[in-house]
C-alpha atoms as a PDB file:
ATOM      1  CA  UNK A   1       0.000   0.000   0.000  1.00  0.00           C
ATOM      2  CA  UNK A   2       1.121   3.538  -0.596  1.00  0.00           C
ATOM      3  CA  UNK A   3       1.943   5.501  -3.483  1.00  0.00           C
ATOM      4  CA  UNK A   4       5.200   5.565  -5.281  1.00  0.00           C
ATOM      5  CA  UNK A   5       6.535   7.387  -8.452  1.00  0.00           C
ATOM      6  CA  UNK A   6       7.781   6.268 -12.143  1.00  0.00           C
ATOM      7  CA  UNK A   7      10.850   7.296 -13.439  1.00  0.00           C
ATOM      8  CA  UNK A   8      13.206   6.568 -15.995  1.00  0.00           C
ATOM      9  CA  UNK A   9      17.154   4.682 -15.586  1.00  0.00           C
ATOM     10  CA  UNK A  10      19.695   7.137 -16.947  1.00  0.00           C
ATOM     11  CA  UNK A  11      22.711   5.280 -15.844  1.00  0.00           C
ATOM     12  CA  UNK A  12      25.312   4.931 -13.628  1.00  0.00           C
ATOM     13  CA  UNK A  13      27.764   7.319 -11.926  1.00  0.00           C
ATOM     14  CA  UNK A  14      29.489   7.863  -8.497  1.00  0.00           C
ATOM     15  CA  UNK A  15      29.561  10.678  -5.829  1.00  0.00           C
ATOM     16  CA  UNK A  16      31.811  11.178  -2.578  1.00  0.00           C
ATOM     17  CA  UNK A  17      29.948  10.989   0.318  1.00  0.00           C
ATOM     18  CA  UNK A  18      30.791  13.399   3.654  1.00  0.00           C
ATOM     19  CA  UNK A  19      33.708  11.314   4.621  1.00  0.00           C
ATOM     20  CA  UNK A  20      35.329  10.996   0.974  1.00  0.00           C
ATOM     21  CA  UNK A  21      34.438   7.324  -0.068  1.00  0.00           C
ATOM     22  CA  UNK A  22      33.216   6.686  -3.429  1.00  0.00           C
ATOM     23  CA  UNK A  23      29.069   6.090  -3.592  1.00  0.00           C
ATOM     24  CA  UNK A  24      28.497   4.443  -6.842  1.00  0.00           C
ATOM     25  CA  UNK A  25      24.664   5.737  -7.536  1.00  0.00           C
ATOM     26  CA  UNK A  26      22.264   4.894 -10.210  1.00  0.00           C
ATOM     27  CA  UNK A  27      20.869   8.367 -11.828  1.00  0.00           C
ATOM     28  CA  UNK A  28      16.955   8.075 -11.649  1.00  0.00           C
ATOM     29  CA  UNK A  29      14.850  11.125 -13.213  1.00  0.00           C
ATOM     30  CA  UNK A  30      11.279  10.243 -11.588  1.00  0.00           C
ATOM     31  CA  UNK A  31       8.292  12.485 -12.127  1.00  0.00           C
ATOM     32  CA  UNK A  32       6.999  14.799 -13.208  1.00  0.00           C
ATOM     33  CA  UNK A  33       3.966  12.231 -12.506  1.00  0.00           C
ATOM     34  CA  UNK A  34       0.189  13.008 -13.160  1.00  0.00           C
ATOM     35  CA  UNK A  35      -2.878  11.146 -11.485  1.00  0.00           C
ATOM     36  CA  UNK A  36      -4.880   9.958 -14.402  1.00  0.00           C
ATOM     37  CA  UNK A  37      -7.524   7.916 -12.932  1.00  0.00           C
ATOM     38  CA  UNK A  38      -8.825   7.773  -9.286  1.00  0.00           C
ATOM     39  CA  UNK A  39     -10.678   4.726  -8.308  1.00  0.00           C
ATOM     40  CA  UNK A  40     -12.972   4.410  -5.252  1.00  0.00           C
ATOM     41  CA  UNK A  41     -14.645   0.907  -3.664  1.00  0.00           C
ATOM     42  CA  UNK A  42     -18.049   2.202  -4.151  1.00  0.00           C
ATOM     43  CA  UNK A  43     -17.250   2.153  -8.147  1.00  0.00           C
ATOM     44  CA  UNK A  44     -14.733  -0.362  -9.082  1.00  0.00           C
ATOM     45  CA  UNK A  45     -14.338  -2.167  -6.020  1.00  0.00           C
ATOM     46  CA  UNK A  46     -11.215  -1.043  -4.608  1.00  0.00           C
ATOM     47  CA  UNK A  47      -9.472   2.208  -3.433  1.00  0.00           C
ATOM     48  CA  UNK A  48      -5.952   3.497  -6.355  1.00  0.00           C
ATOM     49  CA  UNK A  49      -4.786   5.766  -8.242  1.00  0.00           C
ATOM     50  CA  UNK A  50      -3.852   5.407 -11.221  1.00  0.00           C
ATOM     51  CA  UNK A  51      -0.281   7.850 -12.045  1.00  0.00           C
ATOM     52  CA  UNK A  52       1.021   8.956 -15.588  1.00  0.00           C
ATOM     53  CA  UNK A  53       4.742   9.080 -16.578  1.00  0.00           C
ATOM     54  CA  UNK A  54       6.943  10.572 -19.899  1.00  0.00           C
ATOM     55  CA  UNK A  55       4.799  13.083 -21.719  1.00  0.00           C
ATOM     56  CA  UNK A  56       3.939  11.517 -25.489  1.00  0.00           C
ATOM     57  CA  UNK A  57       4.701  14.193 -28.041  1.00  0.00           C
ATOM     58  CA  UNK A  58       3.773  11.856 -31.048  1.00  0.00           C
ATOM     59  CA  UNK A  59      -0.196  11.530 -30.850  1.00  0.00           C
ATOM     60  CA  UNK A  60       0.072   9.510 -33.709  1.00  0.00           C
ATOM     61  CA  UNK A  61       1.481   6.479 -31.422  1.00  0.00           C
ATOM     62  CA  UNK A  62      -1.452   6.424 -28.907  1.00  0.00           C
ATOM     63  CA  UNK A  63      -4.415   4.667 -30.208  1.00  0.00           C
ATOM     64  CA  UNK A  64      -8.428   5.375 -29.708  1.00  0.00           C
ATOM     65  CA  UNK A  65      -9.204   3.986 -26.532  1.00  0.00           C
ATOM     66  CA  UNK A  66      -6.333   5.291 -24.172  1.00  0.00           C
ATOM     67  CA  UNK A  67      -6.760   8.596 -26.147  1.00  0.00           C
ATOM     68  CA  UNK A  68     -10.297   8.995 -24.821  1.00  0.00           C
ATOM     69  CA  UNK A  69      -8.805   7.525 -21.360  1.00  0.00           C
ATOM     70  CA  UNK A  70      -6.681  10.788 -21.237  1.00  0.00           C
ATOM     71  CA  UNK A  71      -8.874  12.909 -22.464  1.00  0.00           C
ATOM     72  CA  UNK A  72     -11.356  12.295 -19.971  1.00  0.00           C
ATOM     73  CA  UNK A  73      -8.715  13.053 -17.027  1.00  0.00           C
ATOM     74  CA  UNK A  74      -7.614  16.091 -19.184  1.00  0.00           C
ATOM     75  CA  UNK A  75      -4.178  15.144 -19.391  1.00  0.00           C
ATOM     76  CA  UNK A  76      -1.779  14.716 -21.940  1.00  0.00           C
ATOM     77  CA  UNK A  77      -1.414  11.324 -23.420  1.00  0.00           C
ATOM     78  CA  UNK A  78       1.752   9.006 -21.165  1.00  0.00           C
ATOM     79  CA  UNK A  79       4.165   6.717 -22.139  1.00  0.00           C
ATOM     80  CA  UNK A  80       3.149   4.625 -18.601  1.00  0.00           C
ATOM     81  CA  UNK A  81       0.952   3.964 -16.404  1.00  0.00           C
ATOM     82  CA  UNK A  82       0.753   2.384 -12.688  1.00  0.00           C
ATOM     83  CA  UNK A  83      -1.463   1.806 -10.065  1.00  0.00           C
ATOM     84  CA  UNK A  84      -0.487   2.313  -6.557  1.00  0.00           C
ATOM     85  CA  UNK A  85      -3.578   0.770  -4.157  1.00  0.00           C
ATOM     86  CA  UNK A  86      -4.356   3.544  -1.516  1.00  0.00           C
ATOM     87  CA  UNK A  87      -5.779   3.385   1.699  1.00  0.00           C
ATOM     88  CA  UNK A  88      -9.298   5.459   2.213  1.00  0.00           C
ATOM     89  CA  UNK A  89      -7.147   8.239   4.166  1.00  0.00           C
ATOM     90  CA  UNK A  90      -4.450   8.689   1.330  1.00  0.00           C
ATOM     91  CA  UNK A  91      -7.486   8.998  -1.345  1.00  0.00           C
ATOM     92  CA  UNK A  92      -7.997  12.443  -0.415  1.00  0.00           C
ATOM     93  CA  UNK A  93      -4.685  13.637  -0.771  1.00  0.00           C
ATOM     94  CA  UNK A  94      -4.552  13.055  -4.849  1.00  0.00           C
ATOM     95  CA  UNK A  95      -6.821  14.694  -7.629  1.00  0.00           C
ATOM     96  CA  UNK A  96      -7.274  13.813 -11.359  1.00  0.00           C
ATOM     97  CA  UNK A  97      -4.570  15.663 -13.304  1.00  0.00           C
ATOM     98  CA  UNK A  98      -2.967  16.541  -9.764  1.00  0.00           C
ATOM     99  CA  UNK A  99       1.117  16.180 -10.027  1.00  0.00           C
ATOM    100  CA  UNK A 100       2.983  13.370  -7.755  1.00  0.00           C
ATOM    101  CA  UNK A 101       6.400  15.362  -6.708  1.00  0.00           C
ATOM    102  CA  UNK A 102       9.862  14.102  -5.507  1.00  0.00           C
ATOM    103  CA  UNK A 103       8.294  15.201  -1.985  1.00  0.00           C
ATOM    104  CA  UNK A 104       7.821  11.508  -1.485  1.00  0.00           C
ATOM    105  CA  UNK A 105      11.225  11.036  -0.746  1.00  0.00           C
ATOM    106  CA  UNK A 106      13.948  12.440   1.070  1.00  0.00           C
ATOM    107  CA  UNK A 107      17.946  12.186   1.270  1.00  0.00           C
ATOM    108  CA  UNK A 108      18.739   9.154   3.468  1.00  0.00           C
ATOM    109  CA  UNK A 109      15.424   7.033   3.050  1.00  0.00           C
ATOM    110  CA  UNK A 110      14.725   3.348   1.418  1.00  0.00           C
ATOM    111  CA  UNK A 111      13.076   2.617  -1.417  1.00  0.00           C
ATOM    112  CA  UNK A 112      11.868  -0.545  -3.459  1.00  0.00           C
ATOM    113  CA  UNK A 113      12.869  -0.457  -7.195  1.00  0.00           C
ATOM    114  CA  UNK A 114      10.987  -2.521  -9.380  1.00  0.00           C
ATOM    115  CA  UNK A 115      12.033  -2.774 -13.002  1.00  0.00           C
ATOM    116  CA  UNK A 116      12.371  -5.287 -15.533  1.00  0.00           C
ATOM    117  CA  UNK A 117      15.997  -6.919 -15.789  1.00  0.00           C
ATOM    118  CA  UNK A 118      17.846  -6.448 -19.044  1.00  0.00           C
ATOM    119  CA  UNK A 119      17.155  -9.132 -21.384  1.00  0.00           C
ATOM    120  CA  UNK A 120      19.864 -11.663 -22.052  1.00  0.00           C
ATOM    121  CA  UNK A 121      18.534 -13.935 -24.832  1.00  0.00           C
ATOM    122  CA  UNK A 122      18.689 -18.188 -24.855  1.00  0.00           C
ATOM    123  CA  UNK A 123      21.070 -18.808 -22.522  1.00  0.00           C
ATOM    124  CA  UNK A 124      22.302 -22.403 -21.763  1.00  0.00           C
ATOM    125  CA  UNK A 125      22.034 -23.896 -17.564  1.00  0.00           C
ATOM    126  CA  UNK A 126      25.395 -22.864 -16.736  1.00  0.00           C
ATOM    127  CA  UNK A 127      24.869 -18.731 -17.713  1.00  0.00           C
ATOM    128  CA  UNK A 128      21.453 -18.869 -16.542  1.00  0.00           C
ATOM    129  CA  UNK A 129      21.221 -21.343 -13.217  1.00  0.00           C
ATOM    130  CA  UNK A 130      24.943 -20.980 -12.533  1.00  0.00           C
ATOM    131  CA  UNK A 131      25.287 -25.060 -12.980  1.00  0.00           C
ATOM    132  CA  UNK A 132      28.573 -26.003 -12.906  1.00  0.00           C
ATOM    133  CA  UNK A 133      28.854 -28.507 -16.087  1.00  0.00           C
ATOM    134  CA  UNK A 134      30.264 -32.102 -16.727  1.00  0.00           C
ATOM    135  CA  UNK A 135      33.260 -33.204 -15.696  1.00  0.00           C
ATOM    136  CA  UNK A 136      36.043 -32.616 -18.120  1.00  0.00           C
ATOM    137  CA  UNK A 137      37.691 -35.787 -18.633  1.00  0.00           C
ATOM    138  CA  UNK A 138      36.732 -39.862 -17.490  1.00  0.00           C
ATOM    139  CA  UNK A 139      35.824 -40.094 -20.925  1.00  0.00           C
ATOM    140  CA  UNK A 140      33.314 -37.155 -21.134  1.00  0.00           C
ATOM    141  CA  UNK A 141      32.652 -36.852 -24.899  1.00  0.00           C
ATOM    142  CA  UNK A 142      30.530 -33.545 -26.407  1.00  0.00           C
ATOM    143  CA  UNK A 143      28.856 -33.296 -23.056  1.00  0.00           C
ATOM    144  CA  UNK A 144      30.522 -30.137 -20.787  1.00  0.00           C
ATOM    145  CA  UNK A 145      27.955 -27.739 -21.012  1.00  0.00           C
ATOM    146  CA  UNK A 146      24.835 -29.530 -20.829  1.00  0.00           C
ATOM    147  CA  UNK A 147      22.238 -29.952 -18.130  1.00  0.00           C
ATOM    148  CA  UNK A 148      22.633 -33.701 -17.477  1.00  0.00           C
ATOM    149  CA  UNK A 149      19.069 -35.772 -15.943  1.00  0.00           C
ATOM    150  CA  UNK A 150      16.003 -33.764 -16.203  1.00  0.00           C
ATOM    151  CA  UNK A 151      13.851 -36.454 -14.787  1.00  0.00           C
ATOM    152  CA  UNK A 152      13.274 -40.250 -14.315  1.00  0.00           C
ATOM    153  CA  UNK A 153      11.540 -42.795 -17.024  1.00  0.00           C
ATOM    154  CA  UNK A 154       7.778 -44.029 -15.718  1.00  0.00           C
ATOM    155  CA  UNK A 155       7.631 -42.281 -12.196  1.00  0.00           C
ATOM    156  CA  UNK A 156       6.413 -39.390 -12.864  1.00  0.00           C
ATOM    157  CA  UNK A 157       6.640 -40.287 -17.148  1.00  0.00           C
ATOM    158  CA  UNK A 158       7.051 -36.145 -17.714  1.00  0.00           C
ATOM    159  CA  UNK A 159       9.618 -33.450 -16.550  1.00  0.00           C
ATOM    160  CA  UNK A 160       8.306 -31.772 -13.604  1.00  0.00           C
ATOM    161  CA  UNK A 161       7.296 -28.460 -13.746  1.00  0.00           C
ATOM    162  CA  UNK A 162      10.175 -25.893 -12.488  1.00  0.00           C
ATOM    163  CA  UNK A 163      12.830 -27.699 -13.737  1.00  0.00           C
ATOM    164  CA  UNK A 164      16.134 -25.612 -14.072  1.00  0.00           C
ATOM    165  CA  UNK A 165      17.028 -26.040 -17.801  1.00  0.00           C
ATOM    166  CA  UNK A 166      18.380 -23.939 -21.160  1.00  0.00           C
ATOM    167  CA  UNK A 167      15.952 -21.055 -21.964  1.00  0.00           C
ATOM    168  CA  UNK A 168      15.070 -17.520 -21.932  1.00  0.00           C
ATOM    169  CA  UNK A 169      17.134 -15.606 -19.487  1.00  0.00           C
ATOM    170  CA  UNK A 170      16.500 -11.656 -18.533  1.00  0.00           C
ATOM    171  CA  UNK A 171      13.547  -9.752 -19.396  1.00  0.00           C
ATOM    172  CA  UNK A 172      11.433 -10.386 -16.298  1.00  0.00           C
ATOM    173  CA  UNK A 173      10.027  -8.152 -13.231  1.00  0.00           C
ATOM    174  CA  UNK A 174      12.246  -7.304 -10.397  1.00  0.00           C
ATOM    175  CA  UNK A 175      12.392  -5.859  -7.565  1.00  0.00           C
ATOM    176  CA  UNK A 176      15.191  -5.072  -5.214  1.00  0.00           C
ATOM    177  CA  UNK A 177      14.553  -4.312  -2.040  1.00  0.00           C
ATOM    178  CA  UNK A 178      15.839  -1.327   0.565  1.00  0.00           C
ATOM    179  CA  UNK A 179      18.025   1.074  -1.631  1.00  0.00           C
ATOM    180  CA  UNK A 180      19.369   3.533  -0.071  1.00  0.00           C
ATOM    181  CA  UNK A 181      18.721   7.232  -1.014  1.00  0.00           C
ATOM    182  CA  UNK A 182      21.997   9.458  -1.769  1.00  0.00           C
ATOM    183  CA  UNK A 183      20.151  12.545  -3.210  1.00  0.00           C
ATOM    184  CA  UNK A 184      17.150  14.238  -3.874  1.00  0.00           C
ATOM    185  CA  UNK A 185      17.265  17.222  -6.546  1.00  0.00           C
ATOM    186  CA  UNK A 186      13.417  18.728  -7.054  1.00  0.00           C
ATOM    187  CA  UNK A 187      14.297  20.851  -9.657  1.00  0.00           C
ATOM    188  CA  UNK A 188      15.451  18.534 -12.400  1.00  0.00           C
ATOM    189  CA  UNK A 189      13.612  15.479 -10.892  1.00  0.00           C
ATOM    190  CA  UNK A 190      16.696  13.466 -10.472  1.00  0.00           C
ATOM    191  CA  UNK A 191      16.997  10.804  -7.841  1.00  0.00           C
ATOM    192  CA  UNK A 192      20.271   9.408  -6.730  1.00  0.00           C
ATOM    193  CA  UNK A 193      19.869   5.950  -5.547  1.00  0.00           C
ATOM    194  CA  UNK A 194      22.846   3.621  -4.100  1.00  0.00           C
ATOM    195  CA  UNK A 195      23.703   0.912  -5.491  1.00  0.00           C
ATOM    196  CA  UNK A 196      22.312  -0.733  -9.391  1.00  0.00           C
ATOM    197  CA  UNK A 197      18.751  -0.901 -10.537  1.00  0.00           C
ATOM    198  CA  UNK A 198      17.242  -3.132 -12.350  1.00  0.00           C
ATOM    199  CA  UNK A 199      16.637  -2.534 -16.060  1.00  0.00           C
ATOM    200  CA  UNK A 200      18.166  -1.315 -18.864  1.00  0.00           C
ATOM    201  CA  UNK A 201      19.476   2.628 -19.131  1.00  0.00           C
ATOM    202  CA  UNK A 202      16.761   4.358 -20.101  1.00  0.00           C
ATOM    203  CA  UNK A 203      14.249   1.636 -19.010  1.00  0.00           C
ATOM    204  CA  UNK A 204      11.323   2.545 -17.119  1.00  0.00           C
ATOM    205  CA  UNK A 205      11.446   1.530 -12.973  1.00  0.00           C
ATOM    206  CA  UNK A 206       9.315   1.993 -10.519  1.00  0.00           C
ATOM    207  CA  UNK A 207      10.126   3.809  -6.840  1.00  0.00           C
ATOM    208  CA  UNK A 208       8.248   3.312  -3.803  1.00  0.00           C
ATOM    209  CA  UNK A 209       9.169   3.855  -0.095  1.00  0.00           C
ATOM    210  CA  UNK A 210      10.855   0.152   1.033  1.00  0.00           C
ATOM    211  CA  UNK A 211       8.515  -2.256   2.881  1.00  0.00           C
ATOM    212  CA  UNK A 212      11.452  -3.710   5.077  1.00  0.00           C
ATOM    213  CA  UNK A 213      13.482  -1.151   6.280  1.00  0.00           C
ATOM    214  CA  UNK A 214      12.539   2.826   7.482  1.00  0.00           C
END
């Protein structure tokens, strides 16, 4: 519960912190946001609001029905959209086409940062599950880098479901948890977060105030 921003990866750099150690950061510009939708239990059930991120100046790539979504919160048209669930106190405190500042956060808080990992392609069991291959020698022939067993023959008679094998690696949603933040600057709408992100630069993430640590 609680509402959180959308911003966009820029990339890495580093800062020195008060005692002169090197930071390394991840760049974040998050916001300007816009409430595009609010959504009440007595309408659709449940109590969110739905926030608007990266301004679309080509109409041309937004078709009919999210046109007429925006238009009806008189916004302009977003590259993304989220909804953050909202208890019935926090309702009040957001309007259609209201903004979501960097007021959320402060220097020296935690955040969650959900993205989705850079994509990595068909990767074999050793890239992707870290397996450490067949033995090289004993007479090993053309097998070094395979899997090995991925089940037995009539018990169960199929490969269980979950099995660790070659396939697509990357590309999924993440989240890593408790980042520290190193700086806060409202009038660019950059966020300087410790640490790496998921995602690729200029990938699309997701900040909200960490669950596990204050």
């Amino acid at each position: 519960m609680g509402i959180g921003i959308i911003g966009k990866k820029l990339g890495m750099t580093q800062i020195f912190g008060e005692n002169g150690i090197v930071i390394p950061v991840t760049v974040v510009k998050a916001g300007p946001c816009v409430v595009v939708q609010k959504k009440t239990v007595e309408h659709d059930g449940y109590n969110a609001v739905q926030v608007g991120f990266d301004e679309i100046t080509k109409l041309s790539r937004v078709n009919k029905p999210l046109t007429g979504h925006f238009k009806k919160a008189e916004v302009p048209p977003m590259a993304r959209l989220k909804e953050f669930r909202l208890d019935g106190e926090e309702m009040g405190s957001y309007e259609t086409g209201s903004a979501v500042s960097l007021d959320l956060f402060q220097t020296g808080d935690f955040v969650d940062v959900t993205g989705v990992s850079i994509g990595k392609g068909f990767a074999g069991v050793i890239k992707r599950h870290k397996f450490s291959g067949a033995p090289g020698g004993h007479g090993t022939h053309e097998f070094f880098r395979h899997g090995g067993s991925i089940g037995n023959n009539t018990t169960p008679g199929r490969t269980l479901k979950g099995k660790k094998m070659a396939g697509h690696m990357g590309a999924k949603k993440v989240t890593v948890q408790s980042l520290k933040v190193v700086d806060v600057r409202g009038d660019t709408n950059i966020v300087m977060i410790e640490g790496a992100v998921p995602g690729p630069r200029n990938g699309y993430i997701i900040l909200k105030k960490a669950v596990k640590k204050s």
